[in-house]
C-alpha atoms as a PDB file:
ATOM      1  CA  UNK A   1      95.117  83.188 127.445  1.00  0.00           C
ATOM      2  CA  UNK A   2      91.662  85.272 126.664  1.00  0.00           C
ATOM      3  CA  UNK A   3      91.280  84.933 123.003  1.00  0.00           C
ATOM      4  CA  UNK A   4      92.524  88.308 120.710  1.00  0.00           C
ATOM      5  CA  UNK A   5      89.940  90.428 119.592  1.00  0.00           C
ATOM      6  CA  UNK A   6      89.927  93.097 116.337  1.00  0.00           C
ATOM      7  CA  UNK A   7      91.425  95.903 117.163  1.00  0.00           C
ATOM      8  CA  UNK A   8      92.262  95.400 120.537  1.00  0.00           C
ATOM      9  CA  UNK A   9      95.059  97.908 120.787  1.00  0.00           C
ATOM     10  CA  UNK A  10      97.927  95.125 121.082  1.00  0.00           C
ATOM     11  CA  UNK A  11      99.962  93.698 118.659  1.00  0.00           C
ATOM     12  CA  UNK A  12      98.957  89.923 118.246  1.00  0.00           C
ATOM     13  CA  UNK A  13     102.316  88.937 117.325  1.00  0.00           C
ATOM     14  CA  UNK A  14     105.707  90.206 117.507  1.00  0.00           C
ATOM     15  CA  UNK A  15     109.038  89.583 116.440  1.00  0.00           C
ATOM     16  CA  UNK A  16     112.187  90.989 117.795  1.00  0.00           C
ATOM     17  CA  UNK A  17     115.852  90.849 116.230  1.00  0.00           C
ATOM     18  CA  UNK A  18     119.029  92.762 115.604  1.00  0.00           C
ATOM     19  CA  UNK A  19     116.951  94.555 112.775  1.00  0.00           C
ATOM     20  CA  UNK A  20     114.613  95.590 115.463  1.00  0.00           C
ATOM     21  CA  UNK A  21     110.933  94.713 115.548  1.00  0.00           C
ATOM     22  CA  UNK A  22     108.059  93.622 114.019  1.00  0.00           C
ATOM     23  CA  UNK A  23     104.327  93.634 114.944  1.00  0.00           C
ATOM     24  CA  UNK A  24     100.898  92.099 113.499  1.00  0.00           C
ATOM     25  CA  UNK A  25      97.969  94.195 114.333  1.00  0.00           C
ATOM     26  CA  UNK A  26      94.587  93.222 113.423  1.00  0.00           C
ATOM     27  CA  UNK A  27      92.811  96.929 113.215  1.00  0.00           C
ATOM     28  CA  UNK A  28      89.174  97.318 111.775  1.00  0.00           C
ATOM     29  CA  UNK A  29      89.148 100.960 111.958  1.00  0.00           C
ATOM     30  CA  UNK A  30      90.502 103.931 110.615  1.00  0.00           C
ATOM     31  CA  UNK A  31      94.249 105.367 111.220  1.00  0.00           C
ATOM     32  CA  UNK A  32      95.064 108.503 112.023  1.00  0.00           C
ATOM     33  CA  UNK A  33      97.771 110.606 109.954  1.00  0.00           C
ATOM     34  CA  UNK A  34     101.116 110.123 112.515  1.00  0.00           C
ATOM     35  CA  UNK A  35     104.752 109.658 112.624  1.00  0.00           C
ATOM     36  CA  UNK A  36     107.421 107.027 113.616  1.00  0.00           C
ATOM     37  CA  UNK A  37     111.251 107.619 113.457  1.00  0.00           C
ATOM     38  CA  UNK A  38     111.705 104.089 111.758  1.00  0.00           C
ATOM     39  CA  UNK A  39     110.154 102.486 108.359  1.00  0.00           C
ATOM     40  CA  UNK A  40     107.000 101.202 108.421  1.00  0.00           C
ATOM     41  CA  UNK A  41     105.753  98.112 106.078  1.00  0.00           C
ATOM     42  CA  UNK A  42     101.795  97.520 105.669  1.00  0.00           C
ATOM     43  CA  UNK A  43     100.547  94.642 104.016  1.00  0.00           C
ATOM     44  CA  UNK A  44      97.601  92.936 104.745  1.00  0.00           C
ATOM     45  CA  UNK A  45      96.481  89.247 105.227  1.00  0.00           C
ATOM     46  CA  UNK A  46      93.081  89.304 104.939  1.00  0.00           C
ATOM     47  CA  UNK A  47      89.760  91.197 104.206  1.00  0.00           C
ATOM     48  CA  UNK A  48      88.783  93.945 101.871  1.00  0.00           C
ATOM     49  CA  UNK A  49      91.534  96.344 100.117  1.00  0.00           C
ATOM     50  CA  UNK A  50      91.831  99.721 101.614  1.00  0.00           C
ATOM     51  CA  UNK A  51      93.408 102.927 100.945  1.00  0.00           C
ATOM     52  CA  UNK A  52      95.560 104.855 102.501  1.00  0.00           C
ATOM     53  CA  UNK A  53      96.842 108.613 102.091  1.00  0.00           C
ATOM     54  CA  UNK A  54     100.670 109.254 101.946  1.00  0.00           C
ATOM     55  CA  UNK A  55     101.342 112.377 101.754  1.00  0.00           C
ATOM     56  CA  UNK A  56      99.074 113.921  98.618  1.00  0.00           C
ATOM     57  CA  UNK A  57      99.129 110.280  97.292  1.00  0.00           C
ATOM     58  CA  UNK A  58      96.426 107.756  97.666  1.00  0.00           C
ATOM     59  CA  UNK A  59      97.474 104.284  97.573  1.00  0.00           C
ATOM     60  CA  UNK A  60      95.416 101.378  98.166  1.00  0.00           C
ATOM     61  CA  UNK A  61      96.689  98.549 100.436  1.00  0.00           C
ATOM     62  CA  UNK A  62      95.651  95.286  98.320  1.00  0.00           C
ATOM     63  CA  UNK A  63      96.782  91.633  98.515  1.00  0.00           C
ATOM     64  CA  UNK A  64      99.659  91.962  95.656  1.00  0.00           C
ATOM     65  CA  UNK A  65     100.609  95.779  96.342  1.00  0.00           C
ATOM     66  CA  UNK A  66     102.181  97.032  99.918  1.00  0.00           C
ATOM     67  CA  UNK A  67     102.782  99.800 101.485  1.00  0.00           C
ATOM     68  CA  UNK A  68     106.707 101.232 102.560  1.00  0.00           C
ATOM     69  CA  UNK A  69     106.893 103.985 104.337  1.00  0.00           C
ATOM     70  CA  UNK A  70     110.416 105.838 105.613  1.00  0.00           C
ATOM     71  CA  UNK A  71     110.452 107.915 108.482  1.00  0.00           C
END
């Protein structure tokens, strides 16, 4: 298997269950303001802190504070 590079466009891990599914996505650019019919958790595992808009809310993705978004 080719090693994973940054922001390749595929999850580099996922986990499947009866409370659905989880991916880890290593992304090194910018998101784009979209929806998803299902909660959606950021944290991050590494790097710099980086903020997000929510709405009309900032919030800044650190390594103690997350991000919990419902649909």
């Amino acid at each position: 298997m080719p090693p994973m590079t940054i922001d390749s466009g595929k999850p580099v891990s996922i986990l499947q269950g009866d409370f659905g599914h989880a991916t880890v996505n290593l992304i090194c650019r910018p998101l784009v303001a979209h929806a998803h019919a299902h909660y959606q958790f950021l944290f991050k595992v590494g790097d710099a802190d980086c903020g997000f808009r929510v709405g009309a809310q900032e919030c800044t993705l650190t390594g103690e504070r997350a991000i919990c978004l419902n649909p």
